[in-house]
Every structure is written in C-alpha cells, then in structure tokens.
Protein backbone atom coordinates (compact mmCIF):
# COMPACT_ATOMS: atom_id res chain seq x y z
CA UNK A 1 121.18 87.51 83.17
CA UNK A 2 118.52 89.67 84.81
CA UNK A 3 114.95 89.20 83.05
CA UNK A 4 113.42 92.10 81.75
CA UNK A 5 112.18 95.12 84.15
CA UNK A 6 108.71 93.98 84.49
CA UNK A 7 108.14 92.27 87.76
CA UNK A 8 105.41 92.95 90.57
CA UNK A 9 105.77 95.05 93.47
CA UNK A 10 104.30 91.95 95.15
CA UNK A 11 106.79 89.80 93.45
CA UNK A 12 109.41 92.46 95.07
CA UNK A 13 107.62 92.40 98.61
CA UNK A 14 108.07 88.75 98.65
CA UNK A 15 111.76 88.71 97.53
CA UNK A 16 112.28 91.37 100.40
CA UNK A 17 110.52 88.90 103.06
CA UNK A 18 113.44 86.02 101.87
CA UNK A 19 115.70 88.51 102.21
CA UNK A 20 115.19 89.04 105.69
CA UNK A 21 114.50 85.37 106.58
CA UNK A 22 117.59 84.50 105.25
CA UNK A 23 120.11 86.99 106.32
CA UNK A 24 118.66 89.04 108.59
CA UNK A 25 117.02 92.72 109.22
CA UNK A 26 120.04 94.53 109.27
CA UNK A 27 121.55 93.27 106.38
CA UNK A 28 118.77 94.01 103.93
CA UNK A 29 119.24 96.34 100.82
CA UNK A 30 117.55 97.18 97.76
CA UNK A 31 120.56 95.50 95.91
CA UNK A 32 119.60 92.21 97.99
CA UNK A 33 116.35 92.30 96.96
CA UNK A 34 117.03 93.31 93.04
CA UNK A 35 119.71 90.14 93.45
CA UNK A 36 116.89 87.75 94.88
CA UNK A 37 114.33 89.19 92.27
CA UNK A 38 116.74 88.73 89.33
CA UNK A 39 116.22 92.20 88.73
CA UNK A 40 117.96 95.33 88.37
CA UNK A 41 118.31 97.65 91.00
CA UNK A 42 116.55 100.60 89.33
CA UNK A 43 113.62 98.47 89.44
CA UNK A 44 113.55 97.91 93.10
CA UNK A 45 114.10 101.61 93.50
CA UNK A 46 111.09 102.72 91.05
CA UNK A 47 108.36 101.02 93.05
CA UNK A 48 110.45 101.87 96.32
CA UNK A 49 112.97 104.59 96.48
CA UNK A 50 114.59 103.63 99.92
CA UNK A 51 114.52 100.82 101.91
CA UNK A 52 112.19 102.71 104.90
CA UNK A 53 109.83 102.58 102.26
CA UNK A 54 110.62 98.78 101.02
CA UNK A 55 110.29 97.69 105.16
CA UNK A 56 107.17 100.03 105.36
CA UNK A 57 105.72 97.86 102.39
CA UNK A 58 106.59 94.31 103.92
CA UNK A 59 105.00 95.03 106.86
CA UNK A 60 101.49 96.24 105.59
CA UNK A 61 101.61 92.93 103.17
CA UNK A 62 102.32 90.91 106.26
CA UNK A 63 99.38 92.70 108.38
CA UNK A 64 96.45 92.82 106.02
CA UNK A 65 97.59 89.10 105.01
CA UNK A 66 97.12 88.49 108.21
CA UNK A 67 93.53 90.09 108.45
CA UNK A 68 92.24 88.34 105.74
CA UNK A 69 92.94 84.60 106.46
CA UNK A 70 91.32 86.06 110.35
CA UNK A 71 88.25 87.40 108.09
CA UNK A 72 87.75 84.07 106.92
CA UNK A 73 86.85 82.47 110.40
CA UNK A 74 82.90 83.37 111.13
CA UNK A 75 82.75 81.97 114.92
CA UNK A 76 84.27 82.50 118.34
CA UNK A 77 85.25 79.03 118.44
CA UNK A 78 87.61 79.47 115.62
CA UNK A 79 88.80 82.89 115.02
CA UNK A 80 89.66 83.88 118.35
CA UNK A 81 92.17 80.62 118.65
CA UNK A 82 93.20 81.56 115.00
CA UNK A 83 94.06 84.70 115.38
CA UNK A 84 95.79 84.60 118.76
CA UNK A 85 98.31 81.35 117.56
CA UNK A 86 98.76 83.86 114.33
CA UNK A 87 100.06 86.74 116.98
CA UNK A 88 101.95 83.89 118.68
CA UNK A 89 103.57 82.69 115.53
CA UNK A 90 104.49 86.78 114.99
CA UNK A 91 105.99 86.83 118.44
CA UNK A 92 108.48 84.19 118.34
CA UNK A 93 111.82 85.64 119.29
CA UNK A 94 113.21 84.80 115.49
CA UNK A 95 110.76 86.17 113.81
CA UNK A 96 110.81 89.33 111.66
CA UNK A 97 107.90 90.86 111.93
CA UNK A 98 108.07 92.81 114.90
CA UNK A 99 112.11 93.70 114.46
CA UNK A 100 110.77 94.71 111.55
CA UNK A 101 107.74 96.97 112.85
CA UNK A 102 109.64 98.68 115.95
CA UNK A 103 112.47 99.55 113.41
CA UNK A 104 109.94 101.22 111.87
CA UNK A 105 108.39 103.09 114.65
CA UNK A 106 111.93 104.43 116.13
CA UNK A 107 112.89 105.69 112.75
CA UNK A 108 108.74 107.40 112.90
CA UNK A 109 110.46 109.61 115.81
CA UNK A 110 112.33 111.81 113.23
CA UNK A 111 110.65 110.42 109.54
CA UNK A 112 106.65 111.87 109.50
CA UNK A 113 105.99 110.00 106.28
CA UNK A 114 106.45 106.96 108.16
CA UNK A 115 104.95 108.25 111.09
CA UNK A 116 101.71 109.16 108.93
CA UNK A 117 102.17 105.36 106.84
CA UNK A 118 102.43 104.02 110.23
CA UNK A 119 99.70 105.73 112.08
CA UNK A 120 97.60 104.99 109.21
CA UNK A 121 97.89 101.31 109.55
CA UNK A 122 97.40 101.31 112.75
CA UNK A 123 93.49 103.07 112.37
CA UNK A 124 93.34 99.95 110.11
CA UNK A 125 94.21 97.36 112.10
CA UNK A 126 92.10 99.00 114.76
CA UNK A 127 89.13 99.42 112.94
CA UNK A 128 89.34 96.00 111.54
CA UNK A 129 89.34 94.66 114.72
CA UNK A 130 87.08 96.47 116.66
CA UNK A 131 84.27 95.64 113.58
CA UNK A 132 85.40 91.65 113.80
CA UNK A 133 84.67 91.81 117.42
CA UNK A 134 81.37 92.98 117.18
CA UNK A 135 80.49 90.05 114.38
CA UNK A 136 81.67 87.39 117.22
CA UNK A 137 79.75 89.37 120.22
CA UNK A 138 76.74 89.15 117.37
CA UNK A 139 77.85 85.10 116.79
CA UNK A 140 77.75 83.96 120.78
CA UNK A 141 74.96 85.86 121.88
CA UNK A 142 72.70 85.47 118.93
CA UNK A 143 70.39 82.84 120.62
CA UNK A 144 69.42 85.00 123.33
CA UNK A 145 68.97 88.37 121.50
CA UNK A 146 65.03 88.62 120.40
CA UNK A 147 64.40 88.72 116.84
CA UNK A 148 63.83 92.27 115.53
CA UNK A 149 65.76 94.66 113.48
CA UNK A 150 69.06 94.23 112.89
CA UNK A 151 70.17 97.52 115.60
CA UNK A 152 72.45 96.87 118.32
CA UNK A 153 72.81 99.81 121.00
CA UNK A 154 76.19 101.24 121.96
CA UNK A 155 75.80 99.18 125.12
CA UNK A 156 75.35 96.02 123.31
CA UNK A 157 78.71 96.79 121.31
CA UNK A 158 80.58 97.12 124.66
CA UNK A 159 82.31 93.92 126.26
CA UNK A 160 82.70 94.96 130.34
CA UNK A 161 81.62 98.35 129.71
CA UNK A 162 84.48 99.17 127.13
CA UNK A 163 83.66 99.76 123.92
CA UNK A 164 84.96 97.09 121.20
CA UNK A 165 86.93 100.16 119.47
CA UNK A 166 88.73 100.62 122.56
CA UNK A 167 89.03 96.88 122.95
CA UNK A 168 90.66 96.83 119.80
CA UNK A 169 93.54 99.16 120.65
CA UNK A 170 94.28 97.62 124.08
CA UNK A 171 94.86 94.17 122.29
CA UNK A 172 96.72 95.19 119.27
CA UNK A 173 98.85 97.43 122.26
CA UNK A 174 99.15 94.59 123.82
CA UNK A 175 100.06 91.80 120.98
CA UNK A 176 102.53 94.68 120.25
CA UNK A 177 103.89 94.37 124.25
CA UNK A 178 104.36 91.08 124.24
CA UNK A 179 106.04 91.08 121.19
CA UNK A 180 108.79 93.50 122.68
CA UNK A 181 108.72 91.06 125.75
CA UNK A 182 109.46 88.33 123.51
CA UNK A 183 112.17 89.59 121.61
CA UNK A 184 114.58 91.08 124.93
CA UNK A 185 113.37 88.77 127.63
CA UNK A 186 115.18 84.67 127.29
CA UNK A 187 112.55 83.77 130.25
CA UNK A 188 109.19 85.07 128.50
CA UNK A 189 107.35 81.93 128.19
CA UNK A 190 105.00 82.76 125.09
CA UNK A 191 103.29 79.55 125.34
CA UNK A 192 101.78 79.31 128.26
CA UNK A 193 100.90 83.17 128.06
CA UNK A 194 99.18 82.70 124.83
CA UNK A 195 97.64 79.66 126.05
CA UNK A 196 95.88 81.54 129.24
CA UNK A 197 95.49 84.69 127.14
CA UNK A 198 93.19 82.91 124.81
CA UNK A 199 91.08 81.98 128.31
CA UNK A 200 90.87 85.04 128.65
CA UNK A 201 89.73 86.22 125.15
CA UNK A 202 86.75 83.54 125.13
CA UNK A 203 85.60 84.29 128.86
CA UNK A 204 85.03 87.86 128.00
CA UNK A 205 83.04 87.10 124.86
CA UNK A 206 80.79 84.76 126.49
CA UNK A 207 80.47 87.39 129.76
CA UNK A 208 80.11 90.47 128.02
CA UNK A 209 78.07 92.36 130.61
CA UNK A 210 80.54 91.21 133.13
C-alpha cells in the first residue's frame, strides 16, 4: 500500500536517479518514479508536472552535489585531482549524467523554459568555477605575493592572459566535449586523457603568467 502523500521532492529526485540507473534514460516515467517512491502518481506530478521537468531537477541535484563536495577541498593539490576524477567518473560511457544533460539541451531547441532552467545553470556552474579558481591561484601563489590588502588586479585573476571567468567556460565546454566523446566514440580512452588533462590543469596554476 502506498504511504501517505507526504514525501520530499529530494526523496523523489533520488527515486528518479534509481530509476535511471536501473532501467535506463529512456524508460523513465513519473509512474516509475511514484512506483520506486511508494507513492502515488499525483504526487510525483505536484512537485513535477512532466518528466522534462523531473530530468531538469536530477540534473541540478547531481551538479550542485557535485560543487559542494569540490567546495570542500581548499588546495591545488587536492581539488584540482578531485574534481577532474569527479568529471571522469561523470564521463564514463554508462553513466547517466550526461545522456541525461544533452537530452536536455536538444529538447532546449524547441522548450525555452528549459532553455532558460538550463542556461541558468550553466551561469552557475560558471560562476562557481571561475570564483574556485581564483581561491587556488590565491592558494599556490600566496608565498610570493607581498603582504598588503587583500586586492588582487584583473591581471592577477588571469591564468595565461585569460581571465578565470573565461577559463571557467572553456573547461566546463570542454568536460561537456569529452563527455559527448565518451559516450559515441568505443576508442576514447578517458583514462589516460584525464590523467594528462590533470597535467595540464596543475601546470597552468603554478605558471600563471605563462
């Protein structure tokens, strides 16, 4: 027997995630996820309406979970490897994340409120970033800055010229690339690109003015 009609929308969010896991993408419904929930359907559809809206949810839960368990690493040393093996894990060619997020996107093409919810997410994933590359920038080169006010020039908050907002689009555009990569291409070797991207990532903090 169902339980009563008072369950969380992050209680629903989470039944919607085993959904997915376990059956697939394209075999999701609101009925699924009422089933999973032990809850009625009109409950799934109060806090939803359609499933656009239930896949929008799932993947803003999955992105700012994602942000904070990144905000709790304070040092190059560990959040840059943390938060590059967390868009590795993201990338793997079974998981749903991505599936999940380009479904989205093509259905932005003729849907503006998920073009808008979308869009919006993205400024917050952007700004996020660019603001948690600044705090390692801050972290590596704090032993050669003079003490003084805490004011850093908009040079200082560039890494090769570019600044760290910018730097923040071109990696979430590319996390997002090699996603895509990952998910249509058998030979895409994500470890060893992840493994040389991260090089990469900790060579340009530590040569900024490169």
């Amino acid at each position: 027997m169902a339980k009563p009609n008072v369950v969380s929308k992050q209680e629903l969010i989470e039944a919607a995630k085993a959904c997915i896991v376990e059956n697939g993408l394209e075999k999701l419904t609101l009925k699924m996820v009422a089933d999973k929930a032990n809850v009625s359907q009109g409950t799934v559809y109060y806090h939803f309406h359609t499933k656009n809206q239930l896949m929008m949810d799932v993947v803003k839960d999955v992105c700012l979970r994602s942000w904070e368990e990144l905000s709790h690493a304070q040092t190059v040393e560990f959040a840059v490897p943390e938060a590059l093996n967390a868009a590795k894990e993201r990338c793997r060619s079974d998981s749903f994340f991505h599936r999940l997020f380009l479904s989205l996107v093509v259905l932005s093409f003729n849907n503006e409120e998920i073009k808008q919810e979308l869009g919006q997410l993205l400024l917050f994933e952007n700004k996020v970033l660019s603001e948690k590359i600044q705090e390692l920038m801050a972290d590596k080169h704090a032993d050669s800055r003079v003490q003084g006010p805490a004011v850093q020039s908009d040079q200082e908050n560039r890494l090769m010229g570019v600044s760290t907002g910018t730097w923040a689009v071109i990696i979430n555009a590319l996390i997002d690339g090699l996603a895509v990569q990952s998910l249509v291409s058998p030979e895409f070797d994500r470890d060893k690109v992840f493994a040389e991207l991260g090089v990469f990532f900790q060579q340009l903090l530590e040569n900024k003015s490169v």
